[in-house]
N, C-alpha and C. Protein backbone atom coordinates (compact mmCIF):
# COMPACT_ATOMS: atom_id res chain seq x y z
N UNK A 1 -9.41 0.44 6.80
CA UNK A 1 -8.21 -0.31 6.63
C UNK A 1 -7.36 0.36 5.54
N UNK A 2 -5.88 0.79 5.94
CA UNK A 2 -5.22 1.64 4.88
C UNK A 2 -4.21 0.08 4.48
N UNK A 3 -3.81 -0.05 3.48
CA UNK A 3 -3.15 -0.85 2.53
C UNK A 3 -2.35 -0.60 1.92
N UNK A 4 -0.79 -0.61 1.75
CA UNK A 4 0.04 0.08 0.94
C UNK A 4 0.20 -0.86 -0.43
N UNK A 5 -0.01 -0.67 -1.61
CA UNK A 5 0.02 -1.75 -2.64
C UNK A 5 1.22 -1.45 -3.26
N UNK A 6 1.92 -2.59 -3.43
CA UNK A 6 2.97 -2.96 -4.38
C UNK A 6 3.45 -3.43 -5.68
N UNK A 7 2.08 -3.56 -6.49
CA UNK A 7 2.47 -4.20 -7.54
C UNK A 7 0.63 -4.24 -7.95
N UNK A 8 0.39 -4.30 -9.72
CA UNK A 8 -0.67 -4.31 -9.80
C UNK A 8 -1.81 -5.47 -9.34
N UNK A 9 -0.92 -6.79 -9.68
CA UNK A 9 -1.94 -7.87 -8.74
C UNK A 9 -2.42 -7.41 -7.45
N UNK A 10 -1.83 -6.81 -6.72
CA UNK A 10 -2.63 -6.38 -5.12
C UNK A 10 -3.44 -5.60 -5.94
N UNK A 11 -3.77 -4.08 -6.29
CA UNK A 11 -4.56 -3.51 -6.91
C UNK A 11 -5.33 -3.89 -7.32
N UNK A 12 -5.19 -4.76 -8.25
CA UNK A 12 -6.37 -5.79 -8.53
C UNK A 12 -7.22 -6.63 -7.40
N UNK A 13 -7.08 -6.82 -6.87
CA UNK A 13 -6.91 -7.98 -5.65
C UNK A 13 -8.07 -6.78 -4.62
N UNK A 14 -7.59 -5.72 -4.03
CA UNK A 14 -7.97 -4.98 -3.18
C UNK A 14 -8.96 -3.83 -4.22
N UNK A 15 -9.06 -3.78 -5.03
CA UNK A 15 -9.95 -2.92 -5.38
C UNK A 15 -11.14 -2.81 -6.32
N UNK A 16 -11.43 -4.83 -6.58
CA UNK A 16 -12.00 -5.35 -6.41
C UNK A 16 -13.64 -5.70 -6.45
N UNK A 17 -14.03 -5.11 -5.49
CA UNK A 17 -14.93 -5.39 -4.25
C UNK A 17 -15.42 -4.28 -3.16
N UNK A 18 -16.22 -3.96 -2.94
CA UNK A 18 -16.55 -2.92 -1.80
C UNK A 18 -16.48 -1.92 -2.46
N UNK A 19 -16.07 -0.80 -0.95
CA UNK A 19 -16.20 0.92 -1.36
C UNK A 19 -14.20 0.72 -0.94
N UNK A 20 -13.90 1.57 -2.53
CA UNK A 20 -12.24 1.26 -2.20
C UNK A 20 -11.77 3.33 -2.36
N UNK A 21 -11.11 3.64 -1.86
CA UNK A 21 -10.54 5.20 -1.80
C UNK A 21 -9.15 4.70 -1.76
N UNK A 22 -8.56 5.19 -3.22
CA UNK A 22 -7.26 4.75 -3.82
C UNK A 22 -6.38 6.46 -3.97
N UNK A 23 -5.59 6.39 -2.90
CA UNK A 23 -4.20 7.61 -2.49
C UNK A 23 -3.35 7.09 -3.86
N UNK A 24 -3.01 7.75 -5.04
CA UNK A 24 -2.13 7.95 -5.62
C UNK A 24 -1.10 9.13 -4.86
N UNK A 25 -0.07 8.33 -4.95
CA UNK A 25 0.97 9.58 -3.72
C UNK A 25 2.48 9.32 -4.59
N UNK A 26 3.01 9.96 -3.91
CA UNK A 26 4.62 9.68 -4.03
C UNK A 26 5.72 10.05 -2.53
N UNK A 27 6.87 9.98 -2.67
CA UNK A 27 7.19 10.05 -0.96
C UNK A 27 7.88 11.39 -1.02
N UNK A 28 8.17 11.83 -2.51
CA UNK A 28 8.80 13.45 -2.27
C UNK A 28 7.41 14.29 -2.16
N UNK A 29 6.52 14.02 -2.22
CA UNK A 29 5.32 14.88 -2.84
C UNK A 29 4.68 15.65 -1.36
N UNK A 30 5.05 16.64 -1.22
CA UNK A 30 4.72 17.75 0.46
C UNK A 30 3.25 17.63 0.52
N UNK A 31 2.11 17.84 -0.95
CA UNK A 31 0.76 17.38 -0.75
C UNK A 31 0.28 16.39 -0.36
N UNK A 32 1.36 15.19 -0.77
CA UNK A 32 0.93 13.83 -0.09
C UNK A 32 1.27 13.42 1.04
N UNK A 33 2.23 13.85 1.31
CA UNK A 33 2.74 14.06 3.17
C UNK A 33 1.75 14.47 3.79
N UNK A 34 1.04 15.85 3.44
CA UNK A 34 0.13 16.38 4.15
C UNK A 34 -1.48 15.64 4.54
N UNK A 35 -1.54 14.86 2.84
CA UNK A 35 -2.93 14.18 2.85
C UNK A 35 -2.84 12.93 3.81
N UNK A 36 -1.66 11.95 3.95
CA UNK A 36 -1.63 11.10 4.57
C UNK A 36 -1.68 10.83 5.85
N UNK A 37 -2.08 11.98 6.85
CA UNK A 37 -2.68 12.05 8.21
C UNK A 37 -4.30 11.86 8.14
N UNK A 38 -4.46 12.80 7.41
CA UNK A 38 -5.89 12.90 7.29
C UNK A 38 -6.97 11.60 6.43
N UNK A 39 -5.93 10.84 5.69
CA UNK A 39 -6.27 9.80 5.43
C UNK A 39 -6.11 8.97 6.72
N UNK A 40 -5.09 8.71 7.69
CA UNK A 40 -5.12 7.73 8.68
C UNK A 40 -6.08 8.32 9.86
N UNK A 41 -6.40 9.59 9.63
CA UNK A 41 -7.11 9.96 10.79
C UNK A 41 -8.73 9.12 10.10
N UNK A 42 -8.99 9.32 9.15
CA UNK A 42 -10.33 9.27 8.31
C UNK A 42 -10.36 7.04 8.65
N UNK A 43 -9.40 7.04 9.19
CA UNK A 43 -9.52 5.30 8.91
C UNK A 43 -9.52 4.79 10.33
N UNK A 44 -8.81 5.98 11.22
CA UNK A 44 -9.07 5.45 12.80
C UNK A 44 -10.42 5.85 13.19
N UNK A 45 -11.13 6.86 12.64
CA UNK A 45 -12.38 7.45 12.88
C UNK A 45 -13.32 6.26 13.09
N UNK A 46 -13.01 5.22 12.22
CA UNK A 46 -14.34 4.33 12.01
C UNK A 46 -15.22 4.76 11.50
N UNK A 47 -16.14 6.17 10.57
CA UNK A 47 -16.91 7.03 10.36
C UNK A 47 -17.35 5.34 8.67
N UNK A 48 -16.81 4.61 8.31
CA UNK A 48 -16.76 4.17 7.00
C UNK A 48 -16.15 3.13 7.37
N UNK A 49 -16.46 1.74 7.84
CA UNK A 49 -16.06 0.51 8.13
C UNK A 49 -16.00 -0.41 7.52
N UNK A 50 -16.57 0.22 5.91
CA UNK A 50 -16.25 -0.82 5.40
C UNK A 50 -15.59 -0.19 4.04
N UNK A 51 -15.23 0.60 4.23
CA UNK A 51 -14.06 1.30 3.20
C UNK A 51 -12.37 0.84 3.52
N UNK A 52 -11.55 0.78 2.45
CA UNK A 52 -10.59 0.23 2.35
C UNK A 52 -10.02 1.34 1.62
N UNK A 53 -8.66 1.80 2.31
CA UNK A 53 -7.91 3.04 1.75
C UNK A 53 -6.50 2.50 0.77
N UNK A 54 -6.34 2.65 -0.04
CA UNK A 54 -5.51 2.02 -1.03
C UNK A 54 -4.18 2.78 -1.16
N UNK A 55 -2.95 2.45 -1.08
CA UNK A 55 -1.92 3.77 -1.04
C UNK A 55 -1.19 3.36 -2.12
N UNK A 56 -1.47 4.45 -2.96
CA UNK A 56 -0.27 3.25 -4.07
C UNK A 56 0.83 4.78 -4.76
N UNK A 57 2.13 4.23 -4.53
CA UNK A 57 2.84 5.61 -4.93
C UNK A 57 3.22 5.10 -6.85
N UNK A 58 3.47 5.88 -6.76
CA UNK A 58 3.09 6.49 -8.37
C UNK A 58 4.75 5.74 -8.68
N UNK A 59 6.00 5.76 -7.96
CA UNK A 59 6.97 5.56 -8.30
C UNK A 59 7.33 4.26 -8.43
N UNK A 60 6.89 3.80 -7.39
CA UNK A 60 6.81 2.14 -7.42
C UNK A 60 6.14 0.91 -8.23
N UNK A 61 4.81 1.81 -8.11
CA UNK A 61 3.73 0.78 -8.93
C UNK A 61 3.00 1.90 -10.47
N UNK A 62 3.78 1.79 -11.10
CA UNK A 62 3.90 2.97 -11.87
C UNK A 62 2.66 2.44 -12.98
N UNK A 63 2.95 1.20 -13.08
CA UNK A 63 1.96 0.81 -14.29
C UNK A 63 0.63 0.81 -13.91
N UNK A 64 -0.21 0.80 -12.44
CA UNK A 64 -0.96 1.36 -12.04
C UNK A 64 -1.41 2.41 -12.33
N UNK A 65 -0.55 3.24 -11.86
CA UNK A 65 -0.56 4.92 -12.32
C UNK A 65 -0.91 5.11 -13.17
N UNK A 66 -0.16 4.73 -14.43
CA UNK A 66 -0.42 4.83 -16.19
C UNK A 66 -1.20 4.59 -16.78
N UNK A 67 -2.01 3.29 -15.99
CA UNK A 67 -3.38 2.49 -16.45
C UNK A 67 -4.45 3.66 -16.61
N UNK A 68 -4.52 4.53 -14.84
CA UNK A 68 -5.33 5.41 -14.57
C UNK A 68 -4.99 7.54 -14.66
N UNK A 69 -4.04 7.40 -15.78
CA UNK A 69 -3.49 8.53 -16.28
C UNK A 69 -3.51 9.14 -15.61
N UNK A 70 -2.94 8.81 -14.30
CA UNK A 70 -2.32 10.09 -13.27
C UNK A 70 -0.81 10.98 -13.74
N UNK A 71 -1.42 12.55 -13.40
CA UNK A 71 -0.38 13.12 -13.80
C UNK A 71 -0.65 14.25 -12.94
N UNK A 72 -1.56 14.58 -12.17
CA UNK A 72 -0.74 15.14 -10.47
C UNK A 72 -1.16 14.70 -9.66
N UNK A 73 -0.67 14.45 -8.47
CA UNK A 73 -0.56 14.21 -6.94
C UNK A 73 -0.38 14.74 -5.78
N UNK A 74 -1.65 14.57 -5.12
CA UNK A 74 -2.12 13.47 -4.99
C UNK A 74 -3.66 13.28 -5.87
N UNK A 75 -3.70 12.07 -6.15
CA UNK A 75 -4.73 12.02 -6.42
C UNK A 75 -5.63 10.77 -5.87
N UNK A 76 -7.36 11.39 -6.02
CA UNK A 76 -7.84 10.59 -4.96
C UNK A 76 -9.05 9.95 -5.81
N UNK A 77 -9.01 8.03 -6.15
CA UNK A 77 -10.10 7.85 -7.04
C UNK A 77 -10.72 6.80 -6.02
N UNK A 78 -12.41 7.04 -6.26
CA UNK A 78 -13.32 6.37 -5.34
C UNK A 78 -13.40 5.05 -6.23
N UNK A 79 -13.68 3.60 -5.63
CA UNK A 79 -14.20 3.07 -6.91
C UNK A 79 -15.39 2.27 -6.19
N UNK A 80 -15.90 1.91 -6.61
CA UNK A 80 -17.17 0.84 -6.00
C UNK A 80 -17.76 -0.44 -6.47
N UNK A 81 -17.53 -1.91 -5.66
CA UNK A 81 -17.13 -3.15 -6.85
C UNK A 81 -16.25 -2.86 -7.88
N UNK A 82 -15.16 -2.24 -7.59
CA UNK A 82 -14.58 -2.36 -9.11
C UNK A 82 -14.49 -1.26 -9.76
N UNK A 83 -15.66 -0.63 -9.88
CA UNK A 83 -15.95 0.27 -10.46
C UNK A 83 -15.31 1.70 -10.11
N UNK A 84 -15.01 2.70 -11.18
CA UNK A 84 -14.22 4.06 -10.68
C UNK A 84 -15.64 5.11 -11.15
N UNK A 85 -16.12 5.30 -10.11
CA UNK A 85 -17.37 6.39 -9.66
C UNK A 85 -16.94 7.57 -9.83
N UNK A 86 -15.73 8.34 -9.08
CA UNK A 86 -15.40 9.72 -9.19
C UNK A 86 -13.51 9.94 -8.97
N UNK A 87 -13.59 10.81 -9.43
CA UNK A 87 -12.03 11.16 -8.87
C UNK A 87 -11.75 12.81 -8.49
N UNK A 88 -10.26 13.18 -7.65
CA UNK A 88 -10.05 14.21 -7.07
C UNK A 88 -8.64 14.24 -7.21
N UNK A 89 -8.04 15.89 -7.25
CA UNK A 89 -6.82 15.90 -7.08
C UNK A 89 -6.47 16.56 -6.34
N UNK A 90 -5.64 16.90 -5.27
CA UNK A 90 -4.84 17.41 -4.56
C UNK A 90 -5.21 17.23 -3.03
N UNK A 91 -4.64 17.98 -2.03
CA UNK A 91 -4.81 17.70 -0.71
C UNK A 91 -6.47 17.94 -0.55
N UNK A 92 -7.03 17.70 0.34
CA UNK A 92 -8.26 17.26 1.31
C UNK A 92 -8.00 17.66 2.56
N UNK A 93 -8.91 18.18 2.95
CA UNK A 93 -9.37 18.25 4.86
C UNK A 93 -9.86 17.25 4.79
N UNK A 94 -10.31 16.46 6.37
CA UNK A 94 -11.02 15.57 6.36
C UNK A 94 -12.15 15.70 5.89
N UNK A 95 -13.15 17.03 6.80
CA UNK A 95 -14.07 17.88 6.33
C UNK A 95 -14.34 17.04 4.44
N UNK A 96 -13.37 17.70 3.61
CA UNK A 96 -13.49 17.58 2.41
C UNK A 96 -13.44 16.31 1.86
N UNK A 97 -12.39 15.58 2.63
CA UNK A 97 -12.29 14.45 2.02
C UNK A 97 -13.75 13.42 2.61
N UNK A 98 -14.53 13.48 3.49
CA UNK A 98 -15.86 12.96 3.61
C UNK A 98 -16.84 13.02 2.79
N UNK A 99 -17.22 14.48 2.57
CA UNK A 99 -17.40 15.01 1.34
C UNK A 99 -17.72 14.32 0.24
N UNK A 100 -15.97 14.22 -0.17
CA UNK A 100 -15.58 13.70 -1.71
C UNK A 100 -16.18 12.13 -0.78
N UNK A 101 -16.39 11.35 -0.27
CA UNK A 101 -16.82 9.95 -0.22
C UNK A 101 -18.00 9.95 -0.36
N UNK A 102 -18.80 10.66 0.26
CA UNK A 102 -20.46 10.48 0.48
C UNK A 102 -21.43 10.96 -1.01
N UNK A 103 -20.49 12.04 -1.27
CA UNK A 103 -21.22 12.29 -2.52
C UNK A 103 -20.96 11.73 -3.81
């Protein structure tokens, strides 16, 4: 399930709980253009059904961003219950971006 968040209460709200994979993006950003197939491909797959893909652009929901000192994009943080397990920056293959989930 991909989720576009708007504001930090959703963030809060959606990331929560479970296995969450949080897209820090922006809409000028050509890396995040690129990652955002391979994120919707990674969510039609079904490969992870109970993962929840989080899209949150950096411009909009900025205090998000700031919380989690993003300063390039894209960036990709796993969290689990709540919790922030690992993080990644820049584009992903799917290949890679499975990868970055499992391990």
């Amino acid at each position: 399930m991909i989720i576009e968040i708007n504001n930090s209460s959703e963030f809060e709200k959606y990331s929560a709980a479970g296995d969450v994979l949080v897209d820090f993006n922006a809409t000028w950003c050509g890396p995040c253009k690129m990652l955002s197939p391979i994120l919707e491909q990674l969510d039609k797959e079904g490969s992870y059904p109970n993962l929840k893909i989080l899209k949150v652009d950096v411009d909009r929901v900025g205090e998000v961003a700031a919380r989690y000192g993003i300063q390039f994009i894209p960036a990709l943080f796993y969290f689990k219950d709540g919790q922030l397990i690992k993080k990644a920056q820049g584009y992903h293959t799917l290949a890679a971006l499975k990868n970055f989930i499992e391990k």
